[in-house]
N, C-alpha and C. Protein backbone atom coordinates (compact mmCIF):
# COMPACT_ATOMS: atom_id res chain seq x y z
N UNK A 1 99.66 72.04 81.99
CA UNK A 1 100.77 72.37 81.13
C UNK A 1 101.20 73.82 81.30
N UNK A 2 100.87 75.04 82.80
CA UNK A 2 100.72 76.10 82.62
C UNK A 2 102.19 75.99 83.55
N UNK A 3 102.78 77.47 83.07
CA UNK A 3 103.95 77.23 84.16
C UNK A 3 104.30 78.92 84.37
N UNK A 4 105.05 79.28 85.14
CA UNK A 4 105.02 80.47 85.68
C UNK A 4 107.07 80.85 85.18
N UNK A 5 106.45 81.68 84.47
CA UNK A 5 108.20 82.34 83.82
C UNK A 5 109.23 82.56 85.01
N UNK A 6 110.31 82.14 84.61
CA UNK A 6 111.31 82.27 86.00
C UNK A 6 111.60 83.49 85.84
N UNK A 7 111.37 84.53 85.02
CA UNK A 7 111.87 86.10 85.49
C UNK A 7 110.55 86.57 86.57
N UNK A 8 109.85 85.98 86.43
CA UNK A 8 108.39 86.38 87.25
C UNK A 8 108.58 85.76 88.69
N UNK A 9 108.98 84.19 88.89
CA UNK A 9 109.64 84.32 89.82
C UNK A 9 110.92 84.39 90.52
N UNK A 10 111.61 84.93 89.85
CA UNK A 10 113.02 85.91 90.63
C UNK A 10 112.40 87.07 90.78
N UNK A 11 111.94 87.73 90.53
CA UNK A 11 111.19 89.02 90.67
C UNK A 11 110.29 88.76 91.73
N UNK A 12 109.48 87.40 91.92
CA UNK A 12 108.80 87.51 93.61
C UNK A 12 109.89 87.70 94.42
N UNK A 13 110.46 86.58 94.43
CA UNK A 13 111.66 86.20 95.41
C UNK A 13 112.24 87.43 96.04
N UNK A 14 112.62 88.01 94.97
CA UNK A 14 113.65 89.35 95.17
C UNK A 14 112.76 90.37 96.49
N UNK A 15 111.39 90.47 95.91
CA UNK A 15 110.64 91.71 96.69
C UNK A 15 110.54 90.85 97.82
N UNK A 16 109.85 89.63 97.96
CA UNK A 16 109.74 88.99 99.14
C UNK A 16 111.34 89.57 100.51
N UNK A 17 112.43 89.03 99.55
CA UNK A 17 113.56 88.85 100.39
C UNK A 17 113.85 90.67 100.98
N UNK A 18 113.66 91.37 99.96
CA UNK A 18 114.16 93.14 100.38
C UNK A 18 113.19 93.48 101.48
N UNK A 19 111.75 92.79 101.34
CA UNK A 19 110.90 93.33 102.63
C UNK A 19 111.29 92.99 103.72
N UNK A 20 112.00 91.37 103.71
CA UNK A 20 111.96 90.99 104.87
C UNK A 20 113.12 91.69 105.37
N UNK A 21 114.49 91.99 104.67
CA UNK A 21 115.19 92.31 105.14
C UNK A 21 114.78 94.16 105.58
N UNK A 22 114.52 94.76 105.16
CA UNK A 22 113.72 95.97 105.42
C UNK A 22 113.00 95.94 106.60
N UNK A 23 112.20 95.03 107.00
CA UNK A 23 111.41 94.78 108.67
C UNK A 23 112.31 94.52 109.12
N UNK A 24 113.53 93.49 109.10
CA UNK A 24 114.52 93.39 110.17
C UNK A 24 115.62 94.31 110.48
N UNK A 25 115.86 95.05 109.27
CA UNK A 25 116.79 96.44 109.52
C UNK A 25 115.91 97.67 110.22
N UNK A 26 115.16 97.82 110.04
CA UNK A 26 113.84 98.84 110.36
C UNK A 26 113.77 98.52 112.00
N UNK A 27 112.98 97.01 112.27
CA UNK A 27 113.02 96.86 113.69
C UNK A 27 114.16 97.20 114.50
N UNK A 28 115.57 96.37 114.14
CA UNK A 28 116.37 96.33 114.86
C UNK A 28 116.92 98.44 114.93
N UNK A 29 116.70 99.13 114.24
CA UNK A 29 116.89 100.84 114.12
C UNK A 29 116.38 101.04 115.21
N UNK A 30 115.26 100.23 115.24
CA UNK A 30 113.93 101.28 116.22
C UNK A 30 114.44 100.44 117.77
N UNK A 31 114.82 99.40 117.88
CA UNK A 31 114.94 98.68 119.48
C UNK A 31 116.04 99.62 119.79
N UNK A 32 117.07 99.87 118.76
CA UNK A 32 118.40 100.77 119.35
C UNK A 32 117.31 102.43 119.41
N UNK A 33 116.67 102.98 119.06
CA UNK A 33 116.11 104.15 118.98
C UNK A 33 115.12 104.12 120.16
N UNK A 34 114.61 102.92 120.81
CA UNK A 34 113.33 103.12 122.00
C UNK A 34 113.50 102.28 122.83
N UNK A 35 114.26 102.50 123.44
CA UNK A 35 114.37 102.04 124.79
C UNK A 35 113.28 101.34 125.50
N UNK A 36 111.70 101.82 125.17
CA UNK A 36 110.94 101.39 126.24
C UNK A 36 110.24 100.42 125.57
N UNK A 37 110.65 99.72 124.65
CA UNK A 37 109.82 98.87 124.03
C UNK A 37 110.33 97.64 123.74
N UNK A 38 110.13 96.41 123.89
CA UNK A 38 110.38 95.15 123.79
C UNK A 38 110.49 94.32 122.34
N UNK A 39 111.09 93.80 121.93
CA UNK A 39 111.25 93.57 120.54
C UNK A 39 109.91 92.85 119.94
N UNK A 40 109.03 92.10 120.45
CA UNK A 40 107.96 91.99 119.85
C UNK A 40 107.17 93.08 119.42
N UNK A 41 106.86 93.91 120.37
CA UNK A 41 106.09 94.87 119.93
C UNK A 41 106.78 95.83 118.84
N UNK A 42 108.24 96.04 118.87
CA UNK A 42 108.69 97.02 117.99
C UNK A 42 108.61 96.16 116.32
N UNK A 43 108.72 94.82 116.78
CA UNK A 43 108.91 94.09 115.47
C UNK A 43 107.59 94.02 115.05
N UNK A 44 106.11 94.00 115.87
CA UNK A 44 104.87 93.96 115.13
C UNK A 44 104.28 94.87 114.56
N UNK A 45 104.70 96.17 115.04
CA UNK A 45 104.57 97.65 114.75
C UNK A 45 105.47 97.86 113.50
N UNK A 46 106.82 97.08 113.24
CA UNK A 46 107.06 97.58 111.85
C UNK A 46 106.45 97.14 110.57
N UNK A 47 105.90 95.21 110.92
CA UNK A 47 105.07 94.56 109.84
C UNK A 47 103.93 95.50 109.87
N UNK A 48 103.42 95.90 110.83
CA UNK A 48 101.94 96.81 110.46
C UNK A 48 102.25 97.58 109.71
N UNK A 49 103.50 98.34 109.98
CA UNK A 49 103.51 99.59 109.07
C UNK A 49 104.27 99.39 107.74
N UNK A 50 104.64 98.44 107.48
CA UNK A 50 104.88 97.87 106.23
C UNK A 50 103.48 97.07 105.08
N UNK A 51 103.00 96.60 106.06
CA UNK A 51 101.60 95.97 105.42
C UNK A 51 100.81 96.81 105.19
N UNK A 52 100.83 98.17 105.98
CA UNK A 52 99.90 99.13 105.50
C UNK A 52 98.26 98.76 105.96
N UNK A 53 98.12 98.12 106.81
CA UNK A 53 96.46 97.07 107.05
C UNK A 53 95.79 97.68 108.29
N UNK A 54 96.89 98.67 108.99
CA UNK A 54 95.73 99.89 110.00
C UNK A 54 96.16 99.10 111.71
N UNK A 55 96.32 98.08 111.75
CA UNK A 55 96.92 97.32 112.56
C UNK A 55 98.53 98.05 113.85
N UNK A 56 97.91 98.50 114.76
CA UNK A 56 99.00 98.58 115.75
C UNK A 56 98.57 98.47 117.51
N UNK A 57 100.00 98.85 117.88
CA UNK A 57 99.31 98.62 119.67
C UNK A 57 99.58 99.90 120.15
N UNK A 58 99.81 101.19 119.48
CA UNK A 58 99.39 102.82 120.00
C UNK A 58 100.38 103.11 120.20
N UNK A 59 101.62 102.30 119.89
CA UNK A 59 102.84 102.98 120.78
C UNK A 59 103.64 104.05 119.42
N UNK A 60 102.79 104.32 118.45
CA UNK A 60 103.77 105.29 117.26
C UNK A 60 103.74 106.57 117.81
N UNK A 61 102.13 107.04 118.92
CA UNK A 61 102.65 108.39 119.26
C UNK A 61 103.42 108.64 120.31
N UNK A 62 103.92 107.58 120.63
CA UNK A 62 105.27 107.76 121.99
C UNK A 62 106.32 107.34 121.16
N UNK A 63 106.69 107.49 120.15
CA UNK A 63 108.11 107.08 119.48
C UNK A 63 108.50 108.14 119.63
N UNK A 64 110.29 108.42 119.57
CA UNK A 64 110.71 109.53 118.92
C UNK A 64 110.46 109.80 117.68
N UNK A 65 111.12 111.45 117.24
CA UNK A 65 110.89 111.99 115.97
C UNK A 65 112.00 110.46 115.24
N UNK A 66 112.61 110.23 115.50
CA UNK A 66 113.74 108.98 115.06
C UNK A 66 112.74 108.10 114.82
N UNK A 67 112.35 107.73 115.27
CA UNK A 67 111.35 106.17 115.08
C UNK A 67 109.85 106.75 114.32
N UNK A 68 109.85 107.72 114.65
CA UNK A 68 108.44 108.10 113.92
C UNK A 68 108.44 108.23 111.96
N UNK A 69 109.78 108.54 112.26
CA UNK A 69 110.33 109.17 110.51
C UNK A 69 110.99 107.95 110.30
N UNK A 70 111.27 106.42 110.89
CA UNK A 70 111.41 105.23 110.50
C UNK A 70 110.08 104.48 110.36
N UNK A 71 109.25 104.75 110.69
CA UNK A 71 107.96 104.47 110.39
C UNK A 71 107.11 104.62 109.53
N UNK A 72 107.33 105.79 108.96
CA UNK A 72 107.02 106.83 107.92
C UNK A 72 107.03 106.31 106.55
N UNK A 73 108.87 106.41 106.82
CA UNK A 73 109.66 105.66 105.55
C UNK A 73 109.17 104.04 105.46
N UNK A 74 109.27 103.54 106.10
CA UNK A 74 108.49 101.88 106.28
C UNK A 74 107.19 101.83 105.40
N UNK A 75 106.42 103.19 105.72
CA UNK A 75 104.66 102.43 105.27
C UNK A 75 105.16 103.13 104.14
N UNK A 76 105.76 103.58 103.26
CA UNK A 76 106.09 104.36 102.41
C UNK A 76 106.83 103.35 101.23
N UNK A 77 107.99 102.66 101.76
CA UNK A 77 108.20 101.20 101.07
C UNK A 77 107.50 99.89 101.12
N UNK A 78 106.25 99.93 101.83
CA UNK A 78 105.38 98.70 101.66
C UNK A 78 104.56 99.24 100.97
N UNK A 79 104.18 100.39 100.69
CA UNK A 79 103.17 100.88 99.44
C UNK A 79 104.03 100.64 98.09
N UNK A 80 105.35 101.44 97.84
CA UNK A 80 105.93 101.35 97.05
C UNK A 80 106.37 100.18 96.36
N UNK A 81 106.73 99.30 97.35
CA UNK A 81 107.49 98.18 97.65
C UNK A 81 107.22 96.69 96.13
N UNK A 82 105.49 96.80 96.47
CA UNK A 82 104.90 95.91 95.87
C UNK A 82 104.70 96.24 94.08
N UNK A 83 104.38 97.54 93.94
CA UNK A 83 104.51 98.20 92.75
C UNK A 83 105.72 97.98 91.53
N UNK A 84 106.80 97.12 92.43
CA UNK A 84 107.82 97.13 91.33
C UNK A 84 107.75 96.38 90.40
């Protein structure tokens, strides 16, 4: 008989949907910002740095200052992100 308040879930929904869109605006920044990197890897490198879980393939200290300070901001809204 237990049920879960619909402001509780519009409020998942919502964070769910801003992250995802946040990894796909974030990735697609960084493929136009690094040339030498292939969209898997730029796209697995932004979930890492959104998940915050320590997880990458080494390529953040060859980013530019551009991609490095999109990276930044990334693990910065997946900390934040969940808190709301």
């Amino acid at each position: 008989g237990r049920s879960i308040a619909k402001d509780q879930a519009y409020k998942a929904i919502a964070i769910i949907s801003i992250a995802i869109c946040w990894i796909i605006i974030v990735s697609f920044y960084l493929l136009i910002t690094e040339h030498t990197y292939g969209f898997m890897d730029v796209f697995f490198e932004t979930i890492m740095a959104f998940s915050n879980n320590g997880g990458s393939l080494g390529m953040t200290t060859w980013l530019t200052t551009t991609g490095k300070l999109l990276i930044i901001i990334t693990m910065i809204a997946g900390r934040i992100g969940t808190l709301v």
